[in-house]
C-alpha atoms as a PDB file:
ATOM      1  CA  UNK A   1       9.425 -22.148   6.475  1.00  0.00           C
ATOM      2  CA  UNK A   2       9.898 -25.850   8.188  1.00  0.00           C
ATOM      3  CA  UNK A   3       5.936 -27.615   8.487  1.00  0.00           C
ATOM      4  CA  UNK A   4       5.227 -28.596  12.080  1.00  0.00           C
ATOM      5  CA  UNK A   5       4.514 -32.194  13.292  1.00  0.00           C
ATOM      6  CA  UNK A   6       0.876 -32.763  14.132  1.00  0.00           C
ATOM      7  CA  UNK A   7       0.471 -35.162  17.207  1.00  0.00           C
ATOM      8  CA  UNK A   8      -2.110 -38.259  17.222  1.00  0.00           C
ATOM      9  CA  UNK A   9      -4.970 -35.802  17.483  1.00  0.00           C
ATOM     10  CA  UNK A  10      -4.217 -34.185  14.270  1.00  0.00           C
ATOM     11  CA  UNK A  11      -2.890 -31.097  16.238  1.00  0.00           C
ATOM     12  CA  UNK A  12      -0.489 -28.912  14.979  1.00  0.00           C
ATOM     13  CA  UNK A  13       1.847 -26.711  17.385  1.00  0.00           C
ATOM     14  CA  UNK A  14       1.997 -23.182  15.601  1.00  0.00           C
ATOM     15  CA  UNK A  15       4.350 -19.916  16.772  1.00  0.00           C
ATOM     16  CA  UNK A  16       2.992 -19.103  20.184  1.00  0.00           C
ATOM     17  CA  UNK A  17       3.006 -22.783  21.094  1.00  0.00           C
ATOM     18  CA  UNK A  18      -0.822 -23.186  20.754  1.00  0.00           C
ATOM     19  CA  UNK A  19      -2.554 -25.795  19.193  1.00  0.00           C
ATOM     20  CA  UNK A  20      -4.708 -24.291  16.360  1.00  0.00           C
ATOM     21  CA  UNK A  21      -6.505 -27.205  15.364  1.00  0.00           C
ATOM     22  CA  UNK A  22      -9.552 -25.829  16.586  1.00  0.00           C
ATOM     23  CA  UNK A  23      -9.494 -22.840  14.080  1.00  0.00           C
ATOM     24  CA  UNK A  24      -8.383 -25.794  10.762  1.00  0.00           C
ATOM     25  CA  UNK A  25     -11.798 -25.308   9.518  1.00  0.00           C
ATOM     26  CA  UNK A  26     -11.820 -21.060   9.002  1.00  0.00           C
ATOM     27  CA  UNK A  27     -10.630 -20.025   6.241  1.00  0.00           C
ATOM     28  CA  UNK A  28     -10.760 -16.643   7.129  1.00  0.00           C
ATOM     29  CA  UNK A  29      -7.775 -17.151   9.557  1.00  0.00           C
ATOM     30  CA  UNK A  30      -5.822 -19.649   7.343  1.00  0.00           C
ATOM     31  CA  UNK A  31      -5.597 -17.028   5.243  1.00  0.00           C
ATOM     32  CA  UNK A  32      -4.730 -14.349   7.585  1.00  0.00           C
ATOM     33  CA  UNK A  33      -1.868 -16.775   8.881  1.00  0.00           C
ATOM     34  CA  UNK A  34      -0.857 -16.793   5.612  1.00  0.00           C
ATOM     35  CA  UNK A  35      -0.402 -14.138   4.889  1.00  0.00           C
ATOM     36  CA  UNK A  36       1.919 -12.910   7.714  1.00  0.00           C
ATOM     37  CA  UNK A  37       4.952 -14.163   6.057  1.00  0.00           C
ATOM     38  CA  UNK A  38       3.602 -12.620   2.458  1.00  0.00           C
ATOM     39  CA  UNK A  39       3.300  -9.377   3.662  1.00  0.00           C
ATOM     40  CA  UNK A  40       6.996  -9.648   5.484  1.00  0.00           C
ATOM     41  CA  UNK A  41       8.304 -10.560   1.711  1.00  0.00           C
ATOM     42  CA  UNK A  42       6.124  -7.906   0.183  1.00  0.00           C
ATOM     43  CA  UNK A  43       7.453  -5.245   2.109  1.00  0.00           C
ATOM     44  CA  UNK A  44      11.228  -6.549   1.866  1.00  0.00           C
ATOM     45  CA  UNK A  45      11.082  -6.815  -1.753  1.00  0.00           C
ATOM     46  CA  UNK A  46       8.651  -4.088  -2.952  1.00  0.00           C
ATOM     47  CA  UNK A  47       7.493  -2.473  -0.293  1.00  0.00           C
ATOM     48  CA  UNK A  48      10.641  -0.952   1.072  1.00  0.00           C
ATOM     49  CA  UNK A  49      12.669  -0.685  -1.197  1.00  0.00           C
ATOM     50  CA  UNK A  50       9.959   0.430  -4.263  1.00  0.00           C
ATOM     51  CA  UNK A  51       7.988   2.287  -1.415  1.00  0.00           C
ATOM     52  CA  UNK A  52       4.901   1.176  -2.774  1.00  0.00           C
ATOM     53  CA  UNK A  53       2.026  -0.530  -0.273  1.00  0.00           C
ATOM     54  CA  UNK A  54       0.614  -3.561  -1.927  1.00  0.00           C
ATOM     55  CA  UNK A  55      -2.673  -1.826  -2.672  1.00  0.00           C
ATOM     56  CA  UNK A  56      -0.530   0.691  -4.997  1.00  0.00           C
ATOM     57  CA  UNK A  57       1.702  -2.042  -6.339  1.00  0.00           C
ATOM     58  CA  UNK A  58      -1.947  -3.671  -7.359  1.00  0.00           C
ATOM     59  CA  UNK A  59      -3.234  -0.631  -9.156  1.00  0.00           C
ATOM     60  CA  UNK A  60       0.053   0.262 -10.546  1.00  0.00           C
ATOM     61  CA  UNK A  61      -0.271  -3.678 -12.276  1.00  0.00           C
ATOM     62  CA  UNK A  62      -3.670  -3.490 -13.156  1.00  0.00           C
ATOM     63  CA  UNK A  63      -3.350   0.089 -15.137  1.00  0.00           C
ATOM     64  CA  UNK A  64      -0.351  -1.335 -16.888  1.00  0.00           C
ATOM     65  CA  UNK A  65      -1.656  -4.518 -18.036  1.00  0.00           C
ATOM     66  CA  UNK A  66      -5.029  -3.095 -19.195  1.00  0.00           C
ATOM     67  CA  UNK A  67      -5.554   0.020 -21.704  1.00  0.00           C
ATOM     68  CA  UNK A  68      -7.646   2.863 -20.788  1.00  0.00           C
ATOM     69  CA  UNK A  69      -8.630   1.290 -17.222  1.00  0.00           C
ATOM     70  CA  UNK A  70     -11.500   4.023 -15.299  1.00  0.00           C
ATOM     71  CA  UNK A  71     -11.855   4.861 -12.001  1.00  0.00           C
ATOM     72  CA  UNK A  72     -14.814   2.451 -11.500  1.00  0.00           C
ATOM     73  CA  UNK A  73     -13.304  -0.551 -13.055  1.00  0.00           C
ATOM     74  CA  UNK A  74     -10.526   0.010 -10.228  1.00  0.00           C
ATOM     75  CA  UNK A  75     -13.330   0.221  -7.794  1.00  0.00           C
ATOM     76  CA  UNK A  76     -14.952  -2.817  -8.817  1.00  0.00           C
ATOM     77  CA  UNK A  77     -11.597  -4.859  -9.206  1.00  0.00           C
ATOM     78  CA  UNK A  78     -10.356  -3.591  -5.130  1.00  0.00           C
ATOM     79  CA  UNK A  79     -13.777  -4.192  -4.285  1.00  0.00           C
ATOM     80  CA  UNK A  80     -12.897  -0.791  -3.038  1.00  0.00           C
ATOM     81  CA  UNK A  81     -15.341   2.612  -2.389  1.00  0.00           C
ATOM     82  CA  UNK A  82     -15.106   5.479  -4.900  1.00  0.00           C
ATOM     83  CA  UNK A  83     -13.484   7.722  -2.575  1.00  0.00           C
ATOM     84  CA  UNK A  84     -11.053   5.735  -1.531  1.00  0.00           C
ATOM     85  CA  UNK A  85      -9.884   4.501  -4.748  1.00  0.00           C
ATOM     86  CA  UNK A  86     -10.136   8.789  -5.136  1.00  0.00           C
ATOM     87  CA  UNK A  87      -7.514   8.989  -2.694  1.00  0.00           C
ATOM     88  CA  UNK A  88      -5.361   6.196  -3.489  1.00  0.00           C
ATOM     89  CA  UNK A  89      -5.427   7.818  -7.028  1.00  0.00           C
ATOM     90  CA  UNK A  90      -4.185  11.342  -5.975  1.00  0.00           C
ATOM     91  CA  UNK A  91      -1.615   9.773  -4.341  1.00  0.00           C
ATOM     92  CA  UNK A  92      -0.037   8.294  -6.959  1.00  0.00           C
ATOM     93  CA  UNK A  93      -0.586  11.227  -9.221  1.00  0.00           C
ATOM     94  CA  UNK A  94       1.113  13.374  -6.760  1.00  0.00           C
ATOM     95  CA  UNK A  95       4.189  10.749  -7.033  1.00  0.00           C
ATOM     96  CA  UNK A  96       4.142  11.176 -10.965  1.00  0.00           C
ATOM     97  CA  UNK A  97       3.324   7.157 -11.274  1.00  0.00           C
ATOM     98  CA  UNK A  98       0.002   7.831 -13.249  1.00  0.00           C
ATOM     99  CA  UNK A  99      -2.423  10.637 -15.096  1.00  0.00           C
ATOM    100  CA  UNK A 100      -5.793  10.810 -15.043  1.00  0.00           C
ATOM    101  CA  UNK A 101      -6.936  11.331 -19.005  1.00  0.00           C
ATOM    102  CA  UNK A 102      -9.755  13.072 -20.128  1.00  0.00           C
ATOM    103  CA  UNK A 103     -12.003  10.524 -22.869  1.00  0.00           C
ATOM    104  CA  UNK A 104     -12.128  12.062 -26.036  1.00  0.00           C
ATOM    105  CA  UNK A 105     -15.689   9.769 -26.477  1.00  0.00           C
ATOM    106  CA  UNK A 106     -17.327  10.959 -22.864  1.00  0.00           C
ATOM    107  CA  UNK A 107     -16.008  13.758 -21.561  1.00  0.00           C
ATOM    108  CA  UNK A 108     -17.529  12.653 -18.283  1.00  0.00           C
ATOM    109  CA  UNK A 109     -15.303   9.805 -18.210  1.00  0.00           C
ATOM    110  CA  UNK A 110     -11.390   9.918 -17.575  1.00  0.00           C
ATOM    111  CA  UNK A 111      -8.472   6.630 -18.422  1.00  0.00           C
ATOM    112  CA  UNK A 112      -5.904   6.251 -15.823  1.00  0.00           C
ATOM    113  CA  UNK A 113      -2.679   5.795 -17.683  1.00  0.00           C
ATOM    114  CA  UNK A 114       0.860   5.141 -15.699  1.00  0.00           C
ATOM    115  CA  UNK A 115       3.688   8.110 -16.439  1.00  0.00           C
ATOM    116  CA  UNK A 116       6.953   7.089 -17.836  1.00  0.00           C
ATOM    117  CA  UNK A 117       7.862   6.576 -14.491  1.00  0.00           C
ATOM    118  CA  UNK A 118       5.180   4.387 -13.042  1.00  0.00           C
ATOM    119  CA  UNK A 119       5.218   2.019 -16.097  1.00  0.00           C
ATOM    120  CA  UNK A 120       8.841   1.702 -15.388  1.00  0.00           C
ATOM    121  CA  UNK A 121       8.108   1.137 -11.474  1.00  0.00           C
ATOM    122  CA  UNK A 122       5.439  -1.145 -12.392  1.00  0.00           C
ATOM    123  CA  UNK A 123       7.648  -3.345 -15.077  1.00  0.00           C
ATOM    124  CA  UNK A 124      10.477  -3.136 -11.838  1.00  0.00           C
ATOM    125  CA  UNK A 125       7.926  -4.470  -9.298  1.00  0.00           C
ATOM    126  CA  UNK A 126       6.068  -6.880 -11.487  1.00  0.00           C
ATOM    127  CA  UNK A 127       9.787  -8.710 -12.346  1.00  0.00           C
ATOM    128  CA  UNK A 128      10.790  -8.700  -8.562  1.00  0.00           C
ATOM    129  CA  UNK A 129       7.060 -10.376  -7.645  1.00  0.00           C
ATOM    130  CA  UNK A 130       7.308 -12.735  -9.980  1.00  0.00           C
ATOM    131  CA  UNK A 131      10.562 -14.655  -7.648  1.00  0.00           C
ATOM    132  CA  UNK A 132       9.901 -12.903  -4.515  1.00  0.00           C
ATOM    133  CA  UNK A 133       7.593 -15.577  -3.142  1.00  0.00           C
ATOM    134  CA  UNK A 134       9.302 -18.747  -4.523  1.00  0.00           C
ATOM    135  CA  UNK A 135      11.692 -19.466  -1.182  1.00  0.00           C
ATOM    136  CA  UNK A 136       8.273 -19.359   1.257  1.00  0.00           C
ATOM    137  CA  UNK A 137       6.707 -21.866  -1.070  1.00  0.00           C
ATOM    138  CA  UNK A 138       9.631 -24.048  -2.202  1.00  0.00           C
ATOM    139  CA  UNK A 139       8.323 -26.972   0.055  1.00  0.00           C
ATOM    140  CA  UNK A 140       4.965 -27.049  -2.383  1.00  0.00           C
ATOM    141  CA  UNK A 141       5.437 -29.311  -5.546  1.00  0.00           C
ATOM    142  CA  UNK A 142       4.791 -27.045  -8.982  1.00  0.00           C
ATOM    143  CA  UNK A 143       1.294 -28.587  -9.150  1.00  0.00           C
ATOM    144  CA  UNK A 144       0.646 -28.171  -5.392  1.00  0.00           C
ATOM    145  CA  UNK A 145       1.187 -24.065  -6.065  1.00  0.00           C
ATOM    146  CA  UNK A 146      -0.620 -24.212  -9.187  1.00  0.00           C
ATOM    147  CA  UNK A 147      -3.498 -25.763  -6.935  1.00  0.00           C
ATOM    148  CA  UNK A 148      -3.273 -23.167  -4.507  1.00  0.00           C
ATOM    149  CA  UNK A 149      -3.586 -20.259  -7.031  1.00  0.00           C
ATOM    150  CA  UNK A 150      -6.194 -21.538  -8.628  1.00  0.00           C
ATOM    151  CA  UNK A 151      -8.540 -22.691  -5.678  1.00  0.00           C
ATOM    152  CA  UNK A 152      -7.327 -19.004  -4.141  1.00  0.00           C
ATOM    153  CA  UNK A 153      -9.113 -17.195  -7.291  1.00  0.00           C
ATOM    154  CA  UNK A 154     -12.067 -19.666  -7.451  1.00  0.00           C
ATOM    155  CA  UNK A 155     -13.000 -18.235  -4.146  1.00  0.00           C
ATOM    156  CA  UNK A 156     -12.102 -14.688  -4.621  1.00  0.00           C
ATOM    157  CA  UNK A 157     -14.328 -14.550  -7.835  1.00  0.00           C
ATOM    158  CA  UNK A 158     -17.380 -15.949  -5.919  1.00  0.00           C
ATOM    159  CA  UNK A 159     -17.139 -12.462  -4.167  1.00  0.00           C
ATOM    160  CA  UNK A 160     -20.189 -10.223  -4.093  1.00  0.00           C
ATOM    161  CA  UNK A 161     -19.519  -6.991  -6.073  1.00  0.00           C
END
């Protein structure tokens, strides 16, 4: 990804041969141009050939990396509705990836665990996302990306649960 020159104004020429200076300021669509080329390398590198969607690659992480993980901590961390986190669930029971698992404490509450096979999809898709990004941000210095991921979850945990 080559930047583009900005002209005396400070505008920048973007695909479509527009100048988007006017939109600099909304961060909403700075992100959403951002993440066109994410979700090309996503679905190249994970996507496809994992066939997972990045919501199911997220769960598939988070229930790895966390013991005993419920339904409504899942909700909470999507910032997604009950029954669609339902949903997603079943679907990735039905693949074999994870089990729902009764609590032997509260028998009202069930741990989503990953199968053999999802932790070994998840340890597959976690080692491919750690390099699949490193070509679209190879122009940004180490500190520069370190910078960007951390401004990126400053704003994302000033979210309203």
């Amino acid at each position: 990804m080559t930047s583009r020159p900005e002209d005396a104004h400070g505008a920048v020429e973007a695909p479509g041969g527009l100048d988007q200076s006017c939109l600099r300021h909304v961060l909403g669509y700075q992100l959403a141009q951002a993440n066109i080329p994410v979700r090309r390398i996503f679905a190249r590198n994970i996507g496809e050939p994992l066939q997972l969607s990045p919501v199911e690659f997220t769960v598939i992480s988070l229930v790895a990396h966390n013991a005993d993980v419920t339904h409504k901590q899942l909700s909470q961390a999507l910032a997604a509705s009950a029954p669609n986190v339902t949903a997603l669930l079943d679907r990735l029971e039905q693949r074999r990836l994870l089990e729902r698992v009764r609590s032997e404490t509260d028998r009202r509450s069930q741990f989503i665990h990953l199968t053999r096979k999802g932790a070994a999809l998840a340890r597959k898709a976690t080692e491919i996302s750690r390099t699949m990004e490193l070509d679209l941000l190879r122009h940004l210095s180490d500190a520069e990306r370190a910078i960007l991921f951390e401004l990126l979850q400053k704003v994302a945990r000033h979210r309203r649960v």
